[in-house]
N, C-alpha and C. Protein backbone atom coordinates (compact mmCIF):
# COMPACT_ATOMS: atom_id res chain seq x y z
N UNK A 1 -55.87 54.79 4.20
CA UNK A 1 -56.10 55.07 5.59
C UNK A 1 -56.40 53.76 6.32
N UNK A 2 -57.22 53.50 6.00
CA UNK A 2 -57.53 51.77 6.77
C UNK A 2 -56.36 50.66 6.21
N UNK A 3 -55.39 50.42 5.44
CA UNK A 3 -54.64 49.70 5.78
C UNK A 3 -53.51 50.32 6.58
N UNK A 4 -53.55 51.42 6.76
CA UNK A 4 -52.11 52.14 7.53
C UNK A 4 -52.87 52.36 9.16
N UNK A 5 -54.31 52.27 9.35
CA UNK A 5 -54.78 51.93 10.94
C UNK A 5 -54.87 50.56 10.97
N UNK A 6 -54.88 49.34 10.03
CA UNK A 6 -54.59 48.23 10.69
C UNK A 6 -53.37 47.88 10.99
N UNK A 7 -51.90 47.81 10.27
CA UNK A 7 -51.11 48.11 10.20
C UNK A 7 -50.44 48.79 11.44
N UNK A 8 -50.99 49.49 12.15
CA UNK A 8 -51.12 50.26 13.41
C UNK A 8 -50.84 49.39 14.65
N UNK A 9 -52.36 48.84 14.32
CA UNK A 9 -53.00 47.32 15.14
C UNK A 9 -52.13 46.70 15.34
N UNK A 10 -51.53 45.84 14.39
CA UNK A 10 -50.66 44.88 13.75
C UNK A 10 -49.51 45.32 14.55
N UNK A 11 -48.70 46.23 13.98
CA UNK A 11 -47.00 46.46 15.48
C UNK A 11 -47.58 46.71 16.68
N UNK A 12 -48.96 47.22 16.94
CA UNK A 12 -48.86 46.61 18.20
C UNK A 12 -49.28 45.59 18.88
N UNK A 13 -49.88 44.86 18.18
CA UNK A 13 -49.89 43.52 18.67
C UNK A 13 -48.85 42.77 18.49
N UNK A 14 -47.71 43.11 17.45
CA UNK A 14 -46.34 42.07 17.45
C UNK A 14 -45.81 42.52 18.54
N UNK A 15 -45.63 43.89 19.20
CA UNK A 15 -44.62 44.58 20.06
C UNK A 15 -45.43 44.91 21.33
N UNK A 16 -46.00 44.15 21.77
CA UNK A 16 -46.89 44.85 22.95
C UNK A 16 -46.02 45.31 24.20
N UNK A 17 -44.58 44.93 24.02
CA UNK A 17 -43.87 45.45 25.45
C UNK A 17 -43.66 47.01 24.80
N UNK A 18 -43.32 47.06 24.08
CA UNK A 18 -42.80 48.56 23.24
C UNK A 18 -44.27 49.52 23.18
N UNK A 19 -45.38 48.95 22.71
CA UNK A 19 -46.92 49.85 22.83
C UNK A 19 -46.95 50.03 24.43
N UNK A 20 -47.10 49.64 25.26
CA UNK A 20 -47.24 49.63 26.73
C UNK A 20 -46.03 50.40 27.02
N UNK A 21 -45.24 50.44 26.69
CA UNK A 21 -44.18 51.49 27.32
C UNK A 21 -43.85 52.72 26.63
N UNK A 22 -45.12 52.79 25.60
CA UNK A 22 -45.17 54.51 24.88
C UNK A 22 -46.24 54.80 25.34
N UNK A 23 -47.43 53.89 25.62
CA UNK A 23 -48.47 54.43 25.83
C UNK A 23 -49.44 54.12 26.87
N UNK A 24 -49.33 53.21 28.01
CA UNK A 24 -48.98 52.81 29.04
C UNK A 24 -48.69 53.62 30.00
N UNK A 25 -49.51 53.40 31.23
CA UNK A 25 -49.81 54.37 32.65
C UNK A 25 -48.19 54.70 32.86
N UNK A 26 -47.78 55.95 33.45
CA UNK A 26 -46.13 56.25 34.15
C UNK A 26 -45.71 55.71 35.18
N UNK A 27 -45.19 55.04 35.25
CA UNK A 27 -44.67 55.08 36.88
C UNK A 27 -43.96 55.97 37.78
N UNK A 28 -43.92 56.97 36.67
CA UNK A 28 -43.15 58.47 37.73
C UNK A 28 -44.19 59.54 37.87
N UNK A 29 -44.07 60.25 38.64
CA UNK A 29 -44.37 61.50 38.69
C UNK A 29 -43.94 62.41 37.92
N UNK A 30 -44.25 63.41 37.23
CA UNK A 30 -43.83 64.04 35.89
C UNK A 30 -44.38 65.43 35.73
N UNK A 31 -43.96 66.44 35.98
CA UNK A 31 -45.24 67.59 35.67
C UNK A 31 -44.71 67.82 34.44
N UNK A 32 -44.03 67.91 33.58
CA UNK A 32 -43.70 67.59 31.99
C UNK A 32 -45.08 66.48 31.43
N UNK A 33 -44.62 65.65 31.77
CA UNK A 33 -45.69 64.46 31.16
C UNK A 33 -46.84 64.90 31.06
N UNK A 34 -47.46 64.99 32.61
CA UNK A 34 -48.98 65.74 32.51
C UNK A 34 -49.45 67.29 32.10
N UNK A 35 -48.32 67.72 32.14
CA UNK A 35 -48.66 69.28 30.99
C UNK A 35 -48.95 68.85 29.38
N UNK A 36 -48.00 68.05 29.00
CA UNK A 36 -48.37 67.07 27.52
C UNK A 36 -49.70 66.43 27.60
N UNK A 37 -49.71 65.63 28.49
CA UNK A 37 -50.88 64.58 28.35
C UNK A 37 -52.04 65.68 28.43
N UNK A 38 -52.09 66.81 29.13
CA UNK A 38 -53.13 67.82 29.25
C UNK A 38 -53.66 68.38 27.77
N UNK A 39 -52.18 68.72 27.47
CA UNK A 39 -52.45 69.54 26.26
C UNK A 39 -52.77 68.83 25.32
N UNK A 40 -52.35 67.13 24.88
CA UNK A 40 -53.01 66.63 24.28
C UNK A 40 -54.58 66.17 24.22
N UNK A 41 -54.64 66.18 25.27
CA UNK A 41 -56.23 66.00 25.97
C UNK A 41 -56.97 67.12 25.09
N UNK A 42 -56.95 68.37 25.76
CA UNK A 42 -57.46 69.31 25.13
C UNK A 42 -57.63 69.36 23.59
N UNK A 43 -56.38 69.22 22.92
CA UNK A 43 -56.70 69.20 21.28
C UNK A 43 -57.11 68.30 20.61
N UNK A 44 -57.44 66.91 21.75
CA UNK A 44 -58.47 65.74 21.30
C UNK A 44 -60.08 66.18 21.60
N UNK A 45 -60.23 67.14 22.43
CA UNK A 45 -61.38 67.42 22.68
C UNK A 45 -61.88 68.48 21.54
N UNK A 46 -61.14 69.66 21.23
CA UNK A 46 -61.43 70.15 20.13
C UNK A 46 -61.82 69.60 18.93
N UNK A 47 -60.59 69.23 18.58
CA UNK A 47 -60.90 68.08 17.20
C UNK A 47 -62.12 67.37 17.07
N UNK A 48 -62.33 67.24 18.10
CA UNK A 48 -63.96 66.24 17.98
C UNK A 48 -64.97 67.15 18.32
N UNK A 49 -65.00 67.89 18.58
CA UNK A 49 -65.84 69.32 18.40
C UNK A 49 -66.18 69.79 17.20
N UNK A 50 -64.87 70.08 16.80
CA UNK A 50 -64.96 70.77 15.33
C UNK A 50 -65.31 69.90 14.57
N UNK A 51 -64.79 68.51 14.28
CA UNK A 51 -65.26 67.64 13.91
C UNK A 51 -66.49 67.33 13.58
N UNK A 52 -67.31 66.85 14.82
CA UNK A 52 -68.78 67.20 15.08
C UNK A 52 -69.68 68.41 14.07
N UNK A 53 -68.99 69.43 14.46
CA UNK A 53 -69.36 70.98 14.19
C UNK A 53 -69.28 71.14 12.12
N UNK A 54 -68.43 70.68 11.73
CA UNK A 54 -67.84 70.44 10.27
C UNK A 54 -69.08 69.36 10.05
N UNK A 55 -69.18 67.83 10.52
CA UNK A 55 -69.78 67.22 9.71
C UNK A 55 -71.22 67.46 9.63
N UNK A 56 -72.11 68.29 10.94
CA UNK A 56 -73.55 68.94 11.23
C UNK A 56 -73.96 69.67 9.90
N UNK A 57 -72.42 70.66 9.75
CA UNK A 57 -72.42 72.03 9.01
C UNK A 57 -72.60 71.55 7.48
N UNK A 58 -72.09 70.89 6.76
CA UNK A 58 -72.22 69.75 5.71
C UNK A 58 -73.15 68.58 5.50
N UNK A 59 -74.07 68.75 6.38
CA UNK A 59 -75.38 67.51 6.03
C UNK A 59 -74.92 66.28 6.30
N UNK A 60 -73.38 66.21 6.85
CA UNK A 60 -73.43 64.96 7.31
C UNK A 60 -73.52 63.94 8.35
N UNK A 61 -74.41 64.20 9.60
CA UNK A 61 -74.46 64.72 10.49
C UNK A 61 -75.71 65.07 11.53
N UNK A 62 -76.81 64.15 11.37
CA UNK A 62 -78.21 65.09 11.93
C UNK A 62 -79.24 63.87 12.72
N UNK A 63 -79.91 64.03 13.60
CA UNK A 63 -80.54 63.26 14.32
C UNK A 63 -81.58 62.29 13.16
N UNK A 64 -81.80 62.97 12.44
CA UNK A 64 -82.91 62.31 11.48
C UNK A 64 -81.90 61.84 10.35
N UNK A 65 -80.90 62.10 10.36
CA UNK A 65 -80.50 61.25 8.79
C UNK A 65 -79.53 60.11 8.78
N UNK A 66 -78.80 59.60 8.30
CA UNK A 66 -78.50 58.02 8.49
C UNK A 66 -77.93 57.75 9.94
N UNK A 67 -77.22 58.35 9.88
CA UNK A 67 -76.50 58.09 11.52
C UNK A 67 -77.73 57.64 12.71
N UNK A 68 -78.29 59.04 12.64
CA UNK A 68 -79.03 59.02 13.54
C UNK A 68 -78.84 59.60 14.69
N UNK A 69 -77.45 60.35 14.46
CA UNK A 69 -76.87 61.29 15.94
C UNK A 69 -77.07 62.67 14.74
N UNK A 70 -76.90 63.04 16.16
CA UNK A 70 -75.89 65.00 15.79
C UNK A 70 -74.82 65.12 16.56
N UNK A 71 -74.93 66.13 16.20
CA UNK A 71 -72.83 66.85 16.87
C UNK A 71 -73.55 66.57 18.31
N UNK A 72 -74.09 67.04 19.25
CA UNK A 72 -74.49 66.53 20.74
C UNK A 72 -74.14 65.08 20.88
N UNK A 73 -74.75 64.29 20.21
CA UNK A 73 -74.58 62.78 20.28
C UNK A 73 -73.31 62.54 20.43
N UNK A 74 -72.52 62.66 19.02
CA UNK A 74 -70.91 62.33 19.06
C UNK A 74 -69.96 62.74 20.28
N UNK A 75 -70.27 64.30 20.52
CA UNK A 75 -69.87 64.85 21.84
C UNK A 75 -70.00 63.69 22.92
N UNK A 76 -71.53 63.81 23.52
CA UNK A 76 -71.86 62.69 24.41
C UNK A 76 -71.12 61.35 24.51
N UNK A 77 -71.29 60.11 23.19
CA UNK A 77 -70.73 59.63 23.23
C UNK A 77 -69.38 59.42 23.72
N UNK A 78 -68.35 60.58 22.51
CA UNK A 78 -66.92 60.66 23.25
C UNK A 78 -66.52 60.59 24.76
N UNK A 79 -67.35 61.84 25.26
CA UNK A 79 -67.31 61.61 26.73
C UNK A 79 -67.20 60.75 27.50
N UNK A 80 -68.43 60.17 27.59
CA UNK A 80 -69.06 58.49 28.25
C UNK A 80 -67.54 57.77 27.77
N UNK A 81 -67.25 57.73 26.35
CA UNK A 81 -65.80 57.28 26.49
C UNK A 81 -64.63 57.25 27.26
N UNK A 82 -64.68 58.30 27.30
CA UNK A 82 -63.46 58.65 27.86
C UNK A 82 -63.22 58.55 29.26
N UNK A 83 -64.92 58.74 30.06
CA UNK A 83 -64.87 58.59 30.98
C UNK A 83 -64.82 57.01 31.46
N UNK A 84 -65.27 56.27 30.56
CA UNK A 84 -64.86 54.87 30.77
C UNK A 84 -63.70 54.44 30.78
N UNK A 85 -62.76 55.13 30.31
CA UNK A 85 -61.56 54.14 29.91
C UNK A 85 -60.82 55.11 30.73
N UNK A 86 -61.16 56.43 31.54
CA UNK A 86 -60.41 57.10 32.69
C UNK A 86 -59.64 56.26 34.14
N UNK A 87 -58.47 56.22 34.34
CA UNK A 87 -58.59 55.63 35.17
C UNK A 87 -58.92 55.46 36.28
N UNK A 88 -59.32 54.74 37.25
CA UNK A 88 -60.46 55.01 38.20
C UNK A 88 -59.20 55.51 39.65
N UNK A 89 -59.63 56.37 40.45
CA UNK A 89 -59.42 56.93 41.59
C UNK A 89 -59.60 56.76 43.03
């Protein structure tokens, strides 16, 4: 797993015109695009829910133990993410 996410890194830092033009703001208007980008949205938000929810449920996972978060935290966090890197309006 971690050499196939650096690896990741790596083509896109050799190819940055090709990363920017898969993943990179539209310049069109699209209600296709943003029905996708929606729906992907959504099943990134789940995933990290359940996520959350799975690692709590398994001890791995709790305000008092190594981390030092819980599923709230990770939630939170993500958010504040996302809302950072949203583009601004």
């Amino acid at each position: 797993m971690r050499v196939l996410l650096h690896r990741y890194v790596e083509w896109a830092q050799r190819h940055p015109a090709w990363f920017t033009f898969v993943f990179g703001p539209w310049s069109i208007d699209s209600s296709e695009l943003a029905s996708a980008a929606s729906a992907a949205l959504a099943a990134l938000l789940r995933a990290t829910a359940h996520g959350a929810a799975d690692l709590a449920a398994v001890g791995h996972l709790a305000r008092d133990g190594k981390g030092r978060a819980g599923p709230g935290d990770v939630i939170d966090d993500f958010l504040d993410y996302l809302r950072a890197a949203a583009p601004r309006r």
